[in-house]
C-alpha atoms as a PDB file:
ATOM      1  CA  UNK A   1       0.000   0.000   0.000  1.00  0.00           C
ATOM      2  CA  UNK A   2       3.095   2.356   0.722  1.00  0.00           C
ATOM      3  CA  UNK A   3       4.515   1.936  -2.463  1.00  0.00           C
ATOM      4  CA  UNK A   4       0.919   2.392  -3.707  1.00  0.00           C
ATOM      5  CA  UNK A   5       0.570   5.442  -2.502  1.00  0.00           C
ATOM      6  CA  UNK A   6       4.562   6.768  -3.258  1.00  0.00           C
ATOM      7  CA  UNK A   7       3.833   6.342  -7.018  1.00  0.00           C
ATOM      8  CA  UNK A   8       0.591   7.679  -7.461  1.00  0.00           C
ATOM      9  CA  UNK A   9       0.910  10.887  -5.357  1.00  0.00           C
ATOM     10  CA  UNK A  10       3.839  12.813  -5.717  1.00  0.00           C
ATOM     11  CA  UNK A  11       4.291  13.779  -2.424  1.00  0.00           C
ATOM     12  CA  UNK A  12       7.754  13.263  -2.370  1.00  0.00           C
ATOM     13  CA  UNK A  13       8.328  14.593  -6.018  1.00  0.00           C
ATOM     14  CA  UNK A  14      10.802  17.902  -5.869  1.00  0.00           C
ATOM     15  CA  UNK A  15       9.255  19.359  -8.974  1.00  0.00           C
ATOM     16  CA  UNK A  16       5.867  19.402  -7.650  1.00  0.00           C
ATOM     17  CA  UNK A  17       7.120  20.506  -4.087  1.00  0.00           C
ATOM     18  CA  UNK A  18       9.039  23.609  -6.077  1.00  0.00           C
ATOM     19  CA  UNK A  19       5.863  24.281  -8.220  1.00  0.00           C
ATOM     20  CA  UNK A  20       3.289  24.692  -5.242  1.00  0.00           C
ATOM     21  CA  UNK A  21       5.811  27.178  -3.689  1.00  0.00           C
ATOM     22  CA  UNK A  22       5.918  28.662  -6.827  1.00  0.00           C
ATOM     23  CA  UNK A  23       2.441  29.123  -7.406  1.00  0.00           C
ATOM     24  CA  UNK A  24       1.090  29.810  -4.019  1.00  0.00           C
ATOM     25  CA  UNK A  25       3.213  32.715  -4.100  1.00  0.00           C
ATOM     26  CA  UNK A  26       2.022  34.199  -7.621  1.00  0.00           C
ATOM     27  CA  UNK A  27      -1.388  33.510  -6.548  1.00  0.00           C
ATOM     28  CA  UNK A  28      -0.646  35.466  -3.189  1.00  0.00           C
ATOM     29  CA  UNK A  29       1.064  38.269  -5.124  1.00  0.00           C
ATOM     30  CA  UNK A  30      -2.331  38.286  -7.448  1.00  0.00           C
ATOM     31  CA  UNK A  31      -4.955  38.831  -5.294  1.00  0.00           C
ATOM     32  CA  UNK A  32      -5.205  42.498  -4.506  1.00  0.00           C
ATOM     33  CA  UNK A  33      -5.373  42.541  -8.647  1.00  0.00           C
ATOM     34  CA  UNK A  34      -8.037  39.861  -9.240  1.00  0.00           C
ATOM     35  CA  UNK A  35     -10.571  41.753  -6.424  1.00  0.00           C
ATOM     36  CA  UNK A  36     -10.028  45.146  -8.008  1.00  0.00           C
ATOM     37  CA  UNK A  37     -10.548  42.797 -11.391  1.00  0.00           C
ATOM     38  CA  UNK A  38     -13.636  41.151 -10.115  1.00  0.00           C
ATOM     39  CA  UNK A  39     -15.412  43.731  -8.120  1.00  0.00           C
ATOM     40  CA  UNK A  40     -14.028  47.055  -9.648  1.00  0.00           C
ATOM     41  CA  UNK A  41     -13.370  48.390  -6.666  1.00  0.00           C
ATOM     42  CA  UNK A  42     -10.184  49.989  -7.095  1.00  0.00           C
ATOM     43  CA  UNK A  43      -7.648  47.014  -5.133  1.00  0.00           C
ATOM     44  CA  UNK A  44      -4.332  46.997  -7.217  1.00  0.00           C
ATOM     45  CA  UNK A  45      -0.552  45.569  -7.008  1.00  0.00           C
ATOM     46  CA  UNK A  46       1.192  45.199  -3.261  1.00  0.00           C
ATOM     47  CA  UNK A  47       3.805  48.109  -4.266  1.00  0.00           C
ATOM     48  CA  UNK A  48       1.682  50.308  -5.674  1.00  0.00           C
ATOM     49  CA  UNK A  49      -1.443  51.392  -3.261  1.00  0.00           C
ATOM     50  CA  UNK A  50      -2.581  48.252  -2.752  1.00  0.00           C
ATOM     51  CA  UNK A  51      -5.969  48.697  -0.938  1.00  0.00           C
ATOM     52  CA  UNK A  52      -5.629  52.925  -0.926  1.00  0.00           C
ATOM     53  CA  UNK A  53      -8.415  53.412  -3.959  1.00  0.00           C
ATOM     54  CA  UNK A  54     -10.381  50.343  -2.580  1.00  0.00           C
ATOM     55  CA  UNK A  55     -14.361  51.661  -1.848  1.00  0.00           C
ATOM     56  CA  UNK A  56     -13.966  50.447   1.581  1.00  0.00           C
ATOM     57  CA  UNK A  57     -12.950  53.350   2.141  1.00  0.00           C
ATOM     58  CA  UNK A  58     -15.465  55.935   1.038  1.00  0.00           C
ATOM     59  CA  UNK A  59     -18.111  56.542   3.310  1.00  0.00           C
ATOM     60  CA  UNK A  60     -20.661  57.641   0.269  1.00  0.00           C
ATOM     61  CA  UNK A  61     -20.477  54.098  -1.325  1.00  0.00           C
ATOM     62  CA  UNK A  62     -23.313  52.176  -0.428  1.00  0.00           C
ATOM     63  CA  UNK A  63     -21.812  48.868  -2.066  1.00  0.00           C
ATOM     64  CA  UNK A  64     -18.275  47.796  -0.694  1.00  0.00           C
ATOM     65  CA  UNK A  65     -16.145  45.320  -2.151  1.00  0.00           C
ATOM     66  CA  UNK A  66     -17.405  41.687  -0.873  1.00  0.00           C
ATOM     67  CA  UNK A  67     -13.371  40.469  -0.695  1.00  0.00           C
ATOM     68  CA  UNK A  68     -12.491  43.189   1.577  1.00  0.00           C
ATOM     69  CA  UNK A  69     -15.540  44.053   3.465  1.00  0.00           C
ATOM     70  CA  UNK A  70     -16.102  40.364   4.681  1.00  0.00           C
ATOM     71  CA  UNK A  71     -12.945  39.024   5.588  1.00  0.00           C
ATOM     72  CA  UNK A  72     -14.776  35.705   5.756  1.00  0.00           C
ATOM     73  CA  UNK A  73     -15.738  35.439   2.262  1.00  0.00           C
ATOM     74  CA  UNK A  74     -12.293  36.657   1.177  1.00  0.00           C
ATOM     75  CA  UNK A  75     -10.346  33.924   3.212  1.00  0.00           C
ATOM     76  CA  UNK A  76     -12.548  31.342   2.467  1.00  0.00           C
ATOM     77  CA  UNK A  77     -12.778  32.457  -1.375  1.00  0.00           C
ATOM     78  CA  UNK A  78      -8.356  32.604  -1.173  1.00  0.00           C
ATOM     79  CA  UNK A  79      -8.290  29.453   0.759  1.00  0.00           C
ATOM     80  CA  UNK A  80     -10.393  27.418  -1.999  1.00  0.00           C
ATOM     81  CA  UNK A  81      -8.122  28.574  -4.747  1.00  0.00           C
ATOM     82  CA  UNK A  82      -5.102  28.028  -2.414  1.00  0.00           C
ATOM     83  CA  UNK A  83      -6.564  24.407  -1.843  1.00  0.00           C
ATOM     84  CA  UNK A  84      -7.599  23.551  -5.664  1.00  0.00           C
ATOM     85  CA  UNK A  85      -4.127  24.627  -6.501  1.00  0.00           C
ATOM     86  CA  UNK A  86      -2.310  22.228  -4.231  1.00  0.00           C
ATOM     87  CA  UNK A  87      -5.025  19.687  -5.382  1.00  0.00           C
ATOM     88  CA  UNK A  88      -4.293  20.213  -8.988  1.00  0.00           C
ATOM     89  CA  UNK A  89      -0.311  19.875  -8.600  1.00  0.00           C
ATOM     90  CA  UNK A  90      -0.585  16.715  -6.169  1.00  0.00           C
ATOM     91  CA  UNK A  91      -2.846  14.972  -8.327  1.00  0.00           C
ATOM     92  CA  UNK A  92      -1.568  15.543 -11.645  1.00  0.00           C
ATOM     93  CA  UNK A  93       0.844  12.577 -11.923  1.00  0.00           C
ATOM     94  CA  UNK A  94      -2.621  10.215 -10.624  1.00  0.00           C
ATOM     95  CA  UNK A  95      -4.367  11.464 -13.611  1.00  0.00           C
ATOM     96  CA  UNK A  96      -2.039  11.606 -16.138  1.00  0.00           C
ATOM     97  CA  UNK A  97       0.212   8.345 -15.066  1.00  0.00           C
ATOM     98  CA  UNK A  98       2.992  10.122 -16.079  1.00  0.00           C
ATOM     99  CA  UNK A  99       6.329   9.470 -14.250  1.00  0.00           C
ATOM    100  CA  UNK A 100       8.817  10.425 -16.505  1.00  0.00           C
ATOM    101  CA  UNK A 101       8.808  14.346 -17.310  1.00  0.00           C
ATOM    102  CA  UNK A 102      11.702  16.134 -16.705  1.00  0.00           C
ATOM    103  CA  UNK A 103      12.125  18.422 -13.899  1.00  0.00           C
ATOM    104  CA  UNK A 104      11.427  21.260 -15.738  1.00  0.00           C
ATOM    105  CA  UNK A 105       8.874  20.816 -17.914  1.00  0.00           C
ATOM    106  CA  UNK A 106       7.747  19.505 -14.804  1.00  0.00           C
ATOM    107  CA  UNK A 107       7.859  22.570 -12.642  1.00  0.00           C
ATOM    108  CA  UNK A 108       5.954  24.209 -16.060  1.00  0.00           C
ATOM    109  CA  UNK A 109       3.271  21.601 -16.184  1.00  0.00           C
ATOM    110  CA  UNK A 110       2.587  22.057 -12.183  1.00  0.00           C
ATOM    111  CA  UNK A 111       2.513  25.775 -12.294  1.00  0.00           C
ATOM    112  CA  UNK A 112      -0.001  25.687 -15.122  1.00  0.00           C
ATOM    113  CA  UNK A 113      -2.047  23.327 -13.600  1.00  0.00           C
ATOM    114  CA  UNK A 114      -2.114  25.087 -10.052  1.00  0.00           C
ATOM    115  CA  UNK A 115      -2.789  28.381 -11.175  1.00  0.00           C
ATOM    116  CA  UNK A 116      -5.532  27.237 -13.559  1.00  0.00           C
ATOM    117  CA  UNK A 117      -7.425  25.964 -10.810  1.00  0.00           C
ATOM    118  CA  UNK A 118      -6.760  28.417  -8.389  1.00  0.00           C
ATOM    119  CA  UNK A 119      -8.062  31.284 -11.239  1.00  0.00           C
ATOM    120  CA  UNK A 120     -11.062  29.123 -11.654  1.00  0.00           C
ATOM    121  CA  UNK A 121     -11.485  28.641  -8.023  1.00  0.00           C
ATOM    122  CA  UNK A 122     -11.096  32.566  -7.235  1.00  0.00           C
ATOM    123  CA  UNK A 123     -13.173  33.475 -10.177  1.00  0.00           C
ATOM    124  CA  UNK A 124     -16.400  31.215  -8.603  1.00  0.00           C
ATOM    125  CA  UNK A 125     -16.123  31.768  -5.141  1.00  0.00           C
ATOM    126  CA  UNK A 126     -15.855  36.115  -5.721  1.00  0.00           C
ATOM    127  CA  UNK A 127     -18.844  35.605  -7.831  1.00  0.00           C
ATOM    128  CA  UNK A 128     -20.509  33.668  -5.485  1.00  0.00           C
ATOM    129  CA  UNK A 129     -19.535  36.489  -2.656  1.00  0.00           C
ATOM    130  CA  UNK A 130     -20.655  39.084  -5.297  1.00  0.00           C
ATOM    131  CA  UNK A 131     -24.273  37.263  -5.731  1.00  0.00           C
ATOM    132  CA  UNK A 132     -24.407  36.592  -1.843  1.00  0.00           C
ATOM    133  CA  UNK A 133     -23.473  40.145  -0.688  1.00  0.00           C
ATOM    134  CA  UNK A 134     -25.834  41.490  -3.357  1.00  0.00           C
ATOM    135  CA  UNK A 135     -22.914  43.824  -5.116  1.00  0.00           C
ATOM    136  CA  UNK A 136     -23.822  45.561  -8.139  1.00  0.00           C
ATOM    137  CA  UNK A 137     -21.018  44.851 -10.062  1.00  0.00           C
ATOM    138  CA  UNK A 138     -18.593  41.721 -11.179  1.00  0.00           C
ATOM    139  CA  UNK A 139     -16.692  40.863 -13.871  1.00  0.00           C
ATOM    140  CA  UNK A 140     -19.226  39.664 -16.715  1.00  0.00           C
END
């Protein structure tokens, strides 16, 4: 069962170990972007202003941004995507069968994979914080 379990999951694999790292950290660096993407509502880069232009903070708005009005539905929305991505690299070698790719392409492959799921992840759960907090604005 160990050996079962050693080459179907890659849990020990260095490329897949260096790829979650990877894209946890682009996916943390990208989500000030995606909620002033998503909700319009002025979030931006970590060295520029951040959160400064954000319509948290003006008192006339009646609508706020969901992501950083509730910090619920923004940690449960980043924690999703944070999970689907470490879901997607882990399981990719289970899926595909494939033991053989080099380390690089490797690394590639994971990244892709991660960050796929965690934009598809980030983009469902901000609508669904959109549609819950009745916000008059996302994306589409």
């Amino acid at each position: 069962m160990k050996q079962y379990m050693q080459n179907k999951y890659p849990l020990n694999n260095p490329s897949a170990m260096i790829a979650t790292g990877m894209a946890l950290v682009i996916a943390a660096i990208m989500v000030l972007p995606l909620c002033g993407l998503f909700f319009d509502c002025g979030c931006t880069w970590l060295w520029t202003e951040m959160d400064d232009n954000c319509n948290i903070h003006d008192l006339a708005k009646v609508h706020k941004c969901p992501w950083c009005m509730s910090i619920f539905s923004a940690m449960l929305s980043i924690g999703l995507s944070s999970s689907a991505t470490i879901w997607a690299i882990y399981h990719y070698r289970s899926f595909t069968g494939n033991n053989n790719t080099p380390d690089a392409v490797a690394i590639s492959i994971y990244c892709v994979l991660g960050l796929s799921a965690f934009f598809v992840i980030a983009f469902l759960t901000a609508w669904a914080s959109a549609f819950y907090q009745n916000y008059p604005y996302f994306l589409i």
